[in-house]
Protein backbone atom coordinates (compact mmCIF):
# COMPACT_ATOMS: atom_id res chain seq x y z
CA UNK A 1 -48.19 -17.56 50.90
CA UNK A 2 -45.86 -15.86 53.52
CA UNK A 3 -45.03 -12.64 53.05
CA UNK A 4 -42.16 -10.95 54.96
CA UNK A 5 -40.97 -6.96 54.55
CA UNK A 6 -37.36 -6.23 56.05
CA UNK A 7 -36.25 -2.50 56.45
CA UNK A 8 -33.13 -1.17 57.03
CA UNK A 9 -33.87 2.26 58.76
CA UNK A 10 -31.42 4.48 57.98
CA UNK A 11 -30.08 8.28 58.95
CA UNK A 12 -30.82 9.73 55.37
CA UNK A 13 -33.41 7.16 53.91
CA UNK A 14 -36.07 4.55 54.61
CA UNK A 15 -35.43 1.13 52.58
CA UNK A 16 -37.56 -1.94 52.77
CA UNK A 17 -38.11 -4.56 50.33
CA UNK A 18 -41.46 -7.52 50.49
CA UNK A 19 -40.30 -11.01 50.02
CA UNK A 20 -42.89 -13.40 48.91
CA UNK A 21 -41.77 -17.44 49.28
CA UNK A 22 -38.33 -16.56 49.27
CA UNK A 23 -38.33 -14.11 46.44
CA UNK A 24 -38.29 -10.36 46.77
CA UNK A 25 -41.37 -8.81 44.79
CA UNK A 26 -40.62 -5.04 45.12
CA UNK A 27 -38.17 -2.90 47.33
CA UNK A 28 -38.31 0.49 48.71
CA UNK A 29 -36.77 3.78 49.23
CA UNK A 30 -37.65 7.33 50.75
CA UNK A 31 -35.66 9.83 51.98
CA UNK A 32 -35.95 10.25 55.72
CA UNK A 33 -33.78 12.83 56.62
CA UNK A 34 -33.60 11.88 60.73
CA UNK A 35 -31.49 14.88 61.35
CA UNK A 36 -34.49 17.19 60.54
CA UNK A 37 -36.79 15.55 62.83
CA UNK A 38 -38.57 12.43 63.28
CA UNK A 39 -41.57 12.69 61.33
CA UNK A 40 -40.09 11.94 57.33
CA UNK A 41 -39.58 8.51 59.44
CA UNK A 42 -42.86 8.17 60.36
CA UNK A 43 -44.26 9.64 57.01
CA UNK A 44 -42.03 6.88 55.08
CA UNK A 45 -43.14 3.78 57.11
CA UNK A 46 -47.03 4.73 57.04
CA UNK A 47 -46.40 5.01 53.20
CA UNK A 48 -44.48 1.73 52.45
CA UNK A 49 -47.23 0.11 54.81
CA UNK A 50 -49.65 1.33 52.98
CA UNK A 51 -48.26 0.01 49.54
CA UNK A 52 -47.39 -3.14 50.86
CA UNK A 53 -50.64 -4.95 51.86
CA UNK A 54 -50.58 -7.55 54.23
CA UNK A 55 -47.63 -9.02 55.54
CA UNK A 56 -47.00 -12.13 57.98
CA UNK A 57 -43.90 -10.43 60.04
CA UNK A 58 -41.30 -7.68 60.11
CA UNK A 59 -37.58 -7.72 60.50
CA UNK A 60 -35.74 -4.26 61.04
CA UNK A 61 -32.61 -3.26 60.79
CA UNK A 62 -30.72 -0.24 61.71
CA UNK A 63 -28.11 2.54 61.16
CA UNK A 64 -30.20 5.39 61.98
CA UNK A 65 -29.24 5.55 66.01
CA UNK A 66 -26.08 7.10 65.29
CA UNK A 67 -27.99 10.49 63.91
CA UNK A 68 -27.19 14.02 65.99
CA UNK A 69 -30.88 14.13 66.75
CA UNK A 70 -30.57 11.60 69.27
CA UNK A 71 -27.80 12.61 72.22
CA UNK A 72 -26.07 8.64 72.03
CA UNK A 73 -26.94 5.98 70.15
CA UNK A 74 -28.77 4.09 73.22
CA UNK A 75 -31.33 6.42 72.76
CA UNK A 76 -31.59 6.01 68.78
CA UNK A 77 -31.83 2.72 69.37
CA UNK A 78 -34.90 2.94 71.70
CA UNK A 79 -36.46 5.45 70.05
CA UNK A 80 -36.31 3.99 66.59
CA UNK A 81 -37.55 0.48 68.25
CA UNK A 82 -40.42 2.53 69.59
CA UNK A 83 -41.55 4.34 66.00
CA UNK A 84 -41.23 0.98 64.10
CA UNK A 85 -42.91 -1.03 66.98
CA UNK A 86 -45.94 1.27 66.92
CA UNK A 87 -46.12 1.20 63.23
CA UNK A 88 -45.44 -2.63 62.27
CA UNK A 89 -46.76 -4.02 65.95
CA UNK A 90 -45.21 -6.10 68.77
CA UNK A 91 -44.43 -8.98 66.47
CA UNK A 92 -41.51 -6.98 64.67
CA UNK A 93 -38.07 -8.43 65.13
CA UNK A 94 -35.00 -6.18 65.27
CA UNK A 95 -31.40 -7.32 63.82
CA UNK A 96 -28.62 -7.96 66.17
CA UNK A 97 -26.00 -8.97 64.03
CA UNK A 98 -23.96 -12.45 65.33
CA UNK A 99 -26.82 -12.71 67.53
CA UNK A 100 -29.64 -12.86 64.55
CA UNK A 101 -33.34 -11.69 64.77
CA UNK A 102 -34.29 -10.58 68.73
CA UNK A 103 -38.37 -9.49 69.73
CA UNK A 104 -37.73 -6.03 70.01
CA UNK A 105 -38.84 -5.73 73.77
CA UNK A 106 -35.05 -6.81 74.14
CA UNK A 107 -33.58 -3.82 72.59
CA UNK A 108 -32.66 -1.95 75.41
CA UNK A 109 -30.38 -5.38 76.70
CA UNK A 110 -28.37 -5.71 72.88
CA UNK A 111 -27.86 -1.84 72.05
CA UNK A 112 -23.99 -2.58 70.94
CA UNK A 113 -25.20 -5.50 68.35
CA UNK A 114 -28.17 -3.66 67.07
CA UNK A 115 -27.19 -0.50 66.28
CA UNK A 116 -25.63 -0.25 62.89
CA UNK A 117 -25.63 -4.13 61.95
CA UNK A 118 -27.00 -3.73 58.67
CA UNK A 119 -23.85 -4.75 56.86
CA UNK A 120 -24.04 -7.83 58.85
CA UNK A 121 -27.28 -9.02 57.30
CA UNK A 122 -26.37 -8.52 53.80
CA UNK A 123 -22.74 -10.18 54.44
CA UNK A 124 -24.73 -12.71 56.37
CA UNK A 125 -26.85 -13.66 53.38
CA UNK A 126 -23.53 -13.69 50.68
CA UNK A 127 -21.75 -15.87 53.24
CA UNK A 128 -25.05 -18.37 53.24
CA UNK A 129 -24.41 -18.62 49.10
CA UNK A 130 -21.54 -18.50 48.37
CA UNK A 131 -17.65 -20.01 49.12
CA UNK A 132 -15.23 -17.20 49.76
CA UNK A 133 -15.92 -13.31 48.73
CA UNK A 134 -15.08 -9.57 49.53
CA UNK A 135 -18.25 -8.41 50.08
CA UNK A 136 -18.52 -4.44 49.29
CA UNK A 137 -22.20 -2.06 49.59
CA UNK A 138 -21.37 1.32 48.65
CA UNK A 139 -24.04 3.66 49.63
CA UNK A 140 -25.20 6.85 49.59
CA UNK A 141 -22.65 8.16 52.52
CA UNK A 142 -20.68 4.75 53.30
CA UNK A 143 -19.16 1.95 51.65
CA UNK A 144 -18.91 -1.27 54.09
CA UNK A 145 -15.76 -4.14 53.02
CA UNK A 146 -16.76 -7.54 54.86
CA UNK A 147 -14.88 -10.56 54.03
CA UNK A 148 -16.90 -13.40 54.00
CA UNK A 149 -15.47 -17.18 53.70
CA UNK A 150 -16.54 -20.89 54.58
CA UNK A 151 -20.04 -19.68 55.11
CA UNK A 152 -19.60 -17.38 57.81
CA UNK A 153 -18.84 -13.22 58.19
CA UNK A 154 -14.79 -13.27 59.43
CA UNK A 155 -14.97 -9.15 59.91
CA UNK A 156 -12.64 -8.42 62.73
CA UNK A 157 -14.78 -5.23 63.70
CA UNK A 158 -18.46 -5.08 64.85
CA UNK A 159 -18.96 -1.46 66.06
CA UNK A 160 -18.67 1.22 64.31
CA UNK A 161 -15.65 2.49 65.74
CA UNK A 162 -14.25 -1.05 65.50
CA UNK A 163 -14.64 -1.49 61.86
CA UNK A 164 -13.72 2.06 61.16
CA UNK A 165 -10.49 1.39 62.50
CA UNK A 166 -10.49 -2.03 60.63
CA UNK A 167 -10.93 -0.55 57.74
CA UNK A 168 -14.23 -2.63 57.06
CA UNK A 169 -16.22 0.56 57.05
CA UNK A 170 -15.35 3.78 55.09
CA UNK A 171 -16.99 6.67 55.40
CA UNK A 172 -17.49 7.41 51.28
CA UNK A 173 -20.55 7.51 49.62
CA UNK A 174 -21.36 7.83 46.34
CA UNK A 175 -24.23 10.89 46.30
CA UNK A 176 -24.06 12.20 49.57
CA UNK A 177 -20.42 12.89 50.56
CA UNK A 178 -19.02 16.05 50.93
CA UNK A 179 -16.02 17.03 48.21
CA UNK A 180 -14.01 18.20 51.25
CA UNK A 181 -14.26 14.95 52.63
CA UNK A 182 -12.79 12.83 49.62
CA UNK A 183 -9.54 14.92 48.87
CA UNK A 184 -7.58 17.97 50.34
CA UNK A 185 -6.39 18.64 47.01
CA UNK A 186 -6.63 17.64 43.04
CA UNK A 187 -4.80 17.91 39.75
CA UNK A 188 -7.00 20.76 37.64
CA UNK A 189 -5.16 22.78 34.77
CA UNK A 190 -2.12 21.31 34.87
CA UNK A 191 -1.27 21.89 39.29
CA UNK A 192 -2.57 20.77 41.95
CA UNK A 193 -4.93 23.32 43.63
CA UNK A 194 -5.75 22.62 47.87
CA UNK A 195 -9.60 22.06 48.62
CA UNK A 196 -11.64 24.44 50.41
CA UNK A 197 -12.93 22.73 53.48
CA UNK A 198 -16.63 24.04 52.84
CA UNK A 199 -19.78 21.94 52.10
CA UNK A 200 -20.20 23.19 48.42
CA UNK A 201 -20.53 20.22 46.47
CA UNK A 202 -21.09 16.45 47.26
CA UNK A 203 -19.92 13.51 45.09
CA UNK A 204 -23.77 13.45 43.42
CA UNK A 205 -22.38 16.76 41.39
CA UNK A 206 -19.74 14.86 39.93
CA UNK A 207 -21.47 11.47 39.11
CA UNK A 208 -23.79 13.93 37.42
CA UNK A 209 -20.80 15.92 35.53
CA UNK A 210 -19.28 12.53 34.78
CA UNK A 211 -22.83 11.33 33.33
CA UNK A 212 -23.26 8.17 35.65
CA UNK A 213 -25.42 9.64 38.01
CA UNK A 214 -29.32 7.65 38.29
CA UNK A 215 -31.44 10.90 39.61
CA UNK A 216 -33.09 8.64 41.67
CA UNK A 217 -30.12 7.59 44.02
CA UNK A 218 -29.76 11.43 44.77
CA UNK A 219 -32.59 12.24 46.92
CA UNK A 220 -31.56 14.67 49.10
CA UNK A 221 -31.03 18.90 48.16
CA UNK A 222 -27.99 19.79 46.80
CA UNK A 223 -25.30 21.40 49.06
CA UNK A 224 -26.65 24.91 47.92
CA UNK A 225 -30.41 23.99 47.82
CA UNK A 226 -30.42 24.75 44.24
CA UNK A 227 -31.28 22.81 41.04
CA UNK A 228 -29.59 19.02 40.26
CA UNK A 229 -28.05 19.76 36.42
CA UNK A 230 -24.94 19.63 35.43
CA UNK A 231 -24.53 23.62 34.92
CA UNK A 232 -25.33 23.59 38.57
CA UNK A 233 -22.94 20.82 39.13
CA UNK A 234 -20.40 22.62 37.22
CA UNK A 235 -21.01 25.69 39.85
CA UNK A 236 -20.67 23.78 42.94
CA UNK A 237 -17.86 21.93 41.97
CA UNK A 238 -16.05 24.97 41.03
CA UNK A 239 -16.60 27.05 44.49
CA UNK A 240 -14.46 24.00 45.94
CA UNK A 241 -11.01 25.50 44.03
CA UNK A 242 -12.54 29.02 44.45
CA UNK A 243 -13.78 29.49 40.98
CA UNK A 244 -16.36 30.11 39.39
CA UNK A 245 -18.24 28.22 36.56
CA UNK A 246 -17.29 30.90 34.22
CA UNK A 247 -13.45 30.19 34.79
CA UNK A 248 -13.34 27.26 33.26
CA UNK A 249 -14.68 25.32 29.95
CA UNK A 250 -16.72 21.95 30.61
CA UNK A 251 -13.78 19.50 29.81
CA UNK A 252 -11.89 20.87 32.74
CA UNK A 253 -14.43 20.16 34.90
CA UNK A 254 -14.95 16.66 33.55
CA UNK A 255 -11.13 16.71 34.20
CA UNK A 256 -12.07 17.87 37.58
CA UNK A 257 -14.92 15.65 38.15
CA UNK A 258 -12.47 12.98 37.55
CA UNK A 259 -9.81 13.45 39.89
CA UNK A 260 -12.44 13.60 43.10
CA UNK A 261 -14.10 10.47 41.69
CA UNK A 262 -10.25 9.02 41.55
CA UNK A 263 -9.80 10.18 44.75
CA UNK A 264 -12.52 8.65 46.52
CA UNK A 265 -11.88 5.44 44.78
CA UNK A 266 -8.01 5.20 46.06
CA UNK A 267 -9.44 5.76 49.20
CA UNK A 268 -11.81 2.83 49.37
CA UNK A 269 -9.34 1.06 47.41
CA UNK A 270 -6.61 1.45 50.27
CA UNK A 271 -8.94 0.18 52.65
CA UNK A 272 -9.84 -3.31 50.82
CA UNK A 273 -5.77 -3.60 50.52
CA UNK A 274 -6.46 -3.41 54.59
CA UNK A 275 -9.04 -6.06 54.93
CA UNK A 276 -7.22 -8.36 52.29
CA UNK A 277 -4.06 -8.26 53.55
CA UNK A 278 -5.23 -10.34 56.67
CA UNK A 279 -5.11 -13.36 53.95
CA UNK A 280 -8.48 -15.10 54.84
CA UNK A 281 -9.72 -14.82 52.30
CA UNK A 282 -8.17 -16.64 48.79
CA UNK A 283 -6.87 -14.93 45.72
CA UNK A 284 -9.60 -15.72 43.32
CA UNK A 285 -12.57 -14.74 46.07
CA UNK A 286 -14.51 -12.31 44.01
CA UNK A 287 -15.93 -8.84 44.82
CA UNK A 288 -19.85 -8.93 45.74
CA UNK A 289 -20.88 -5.59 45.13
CA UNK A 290 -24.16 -4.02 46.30
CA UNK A 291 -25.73 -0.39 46.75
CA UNK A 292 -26.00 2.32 44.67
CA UNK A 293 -22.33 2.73 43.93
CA UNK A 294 -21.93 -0.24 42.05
CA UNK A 295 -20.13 1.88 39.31
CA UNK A 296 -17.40 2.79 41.33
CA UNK A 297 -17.01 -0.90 43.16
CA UNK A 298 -16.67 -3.06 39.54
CA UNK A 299 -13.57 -0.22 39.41
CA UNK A 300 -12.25 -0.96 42.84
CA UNK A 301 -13.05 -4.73 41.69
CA UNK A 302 -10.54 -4.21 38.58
CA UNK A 303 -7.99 -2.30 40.62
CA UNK A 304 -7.52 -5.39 42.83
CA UNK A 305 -7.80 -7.84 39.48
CA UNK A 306 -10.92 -10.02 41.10
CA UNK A 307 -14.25 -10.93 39.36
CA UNK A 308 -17.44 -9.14 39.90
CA UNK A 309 -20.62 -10.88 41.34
CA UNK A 310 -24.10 -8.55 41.70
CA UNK A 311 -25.80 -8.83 45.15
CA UNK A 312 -28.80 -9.63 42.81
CA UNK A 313 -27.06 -12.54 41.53
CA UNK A 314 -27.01 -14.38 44.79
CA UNK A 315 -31.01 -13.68 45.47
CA UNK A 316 -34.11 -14.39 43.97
CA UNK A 317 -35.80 -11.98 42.39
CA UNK A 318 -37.68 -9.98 39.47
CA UNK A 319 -35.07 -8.91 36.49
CA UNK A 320 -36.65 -5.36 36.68
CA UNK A 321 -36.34 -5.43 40.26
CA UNK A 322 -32.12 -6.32 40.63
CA UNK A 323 -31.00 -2.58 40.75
CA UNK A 324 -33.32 -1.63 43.69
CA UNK A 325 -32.65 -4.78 45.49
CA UNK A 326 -28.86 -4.33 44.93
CA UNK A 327 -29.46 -0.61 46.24
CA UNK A 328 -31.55 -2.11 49.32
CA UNK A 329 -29.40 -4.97 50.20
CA UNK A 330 -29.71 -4.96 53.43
CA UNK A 331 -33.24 -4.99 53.49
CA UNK A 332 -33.73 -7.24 50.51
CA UNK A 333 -31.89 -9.61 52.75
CA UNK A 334 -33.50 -9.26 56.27
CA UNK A 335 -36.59 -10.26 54.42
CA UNK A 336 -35.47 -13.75 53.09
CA UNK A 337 -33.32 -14.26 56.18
CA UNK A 338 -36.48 -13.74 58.05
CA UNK A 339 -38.50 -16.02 55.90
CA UNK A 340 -35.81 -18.39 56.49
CA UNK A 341 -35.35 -18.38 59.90
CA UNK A 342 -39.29 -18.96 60.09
């Protein structure tokens, strides 16, 4: 039986997810907050090892370079090689998108194609299985668009920088983004009040106010540090129009809730307009949507009148297991690509 774990270490959280013969048999995630420090990495990886028994390789992915605890992203790169190397062992192979799975003693030689390729193995695996599609991972703090067609990835960017200005990678998420970050101003009671450009609430508060919030994809402290209900929601969403919670009853701030989750979809929305209006890919190409803001993509998905096909669709594994892979994509689909690539 081979047995294969891909990770996709990130700036905010660990994921990995064991595939057994092709199928994925469980999927993790930790928080690993890499702008504290170093260690919740280290912490996370000796935990998921420990959990995961044996295993016949490693494949590793990465976004978490670009973190402010590292001076460039040369140096994320090396150092992050170096923590997962001394955790999984010289036989770990690091992601480089176009360029596949690389030993990770060349690291230092492929810094632009390693660092932040994730989206390139999940859009990798989508364009292995299926024709034409818009694929879309919304995560906790971004929200990659790849168009995918004849089998291959057809993104036009490949850096960061490149697909930010490509509009193939948009800097929404759907827990961890700041308020003042989705809109500089909303309807509430009738106007349209400006935002205060302070970090008092993130878009977790209002998936919790608007009830579609799964406490598990919110595992990082609030932007006050206090508690995760929806009175405290309620708070935090009101310091962004300089109220207070008292000010207002709860349908307004449903009403408010609404308008920054609006907000944040027009934004991701104008971006797939971007990315589509290239015309590679056909009009009936579907959305596949992965991560944990899967809510908000099957709304982008009806907004640009395509179908809907789940990550977990194109990938074997457990029923009870297709939310976690869908939230680990990346991961979930280093592991088969590994497998597969032998």
């Amino acid at each position: 039986m081979t047995r294969t774990l891909g990770w996709d270490v990130g700036g905010a959280h660990l994921k990995a997810a064991l595939a057994e013969n092709g199928e994925i048999r469980r999927v993790w995630q930790l928080p690993t907050p890499l702008w504290k420090g170093l260690d919740p990495l280290e912490q996370a990886l000796a935990a998921i090892l420990a959990e995961a028994g044996e295993v016949s390789g490693h494949a590793v992915t990465m976004t978490g370079e670009l973190s402010d605890v590292f001076t460039e992203r040369g140096e994320g790169v090396a150092a992050l090689t170096a923590i997962v190397t001394r955790h999984l062992g010289q036989g770990v192979r690091l992601y480089a998108g176009s360029l596949g799975l690389l030993p990770a003693e060349a690291h230092a030689a492929h810094v632009g194609k390693i660092a932040s390729a994730n989206w390139h193995a999940s859009a990798g695996l989508v364009a292995a299985r299926i024709e034409a599609a818009l694929f879309v991972d919304m995560g906790s703090t971004t929200t990659d668009i790849v168009p995918v067609t004849e089998g291959a990835v057809v993104a036009h960017g490949e850096t960061d920088a490149e697909r930010l200005l490509a509009g193939e990678l948009v800097y929404q998420g759907y827990t961890r983004t700041a308020l003042m970050a989705v809109a500089d101003r909303v309807a509430f009671a009738g106007g349209q009040t400006p935002i205060m450009a302070e970090l008092f609430a993130t878009m977790a508060d209002v998936q919790r106010i608007l009830g579609v919030l799964d406490e598990d994809d919110d595992q990082h402290a609030a932007a006050d540090g206090k508690e995760k209900t929806v009175t405290a929601s309620r708070a935090r969403l009101g310091r962004m129009i300089g109220r207070d919670a008292s000010e207002a009853d709860e349908a307004s701030f449903e009403h408010l809730a609404r308008a920054f989750a609006e907000a944040q979809v027009r934004r991701i929305h104008d971006a797939a307009l971007q990315v589509l209006s290239r015309g590679t890919l056909p009009g009936q190409a579907p959305l596949v949507v992965a991560g944990a803001g899967r809510p908000v993509l099957k709304r982008l998905a009806a907004r640009l009148d395509r179908g809907v096909v789940d990550f977990a669709d194109l990938i074997d594994c457990r029923s009870e297991l297709r939310d976690d892979t869908c939230r680990a994509a990346p991961a979930a689909a280093l592991a088969i690509l590994a497998q597969e690539a032998g």
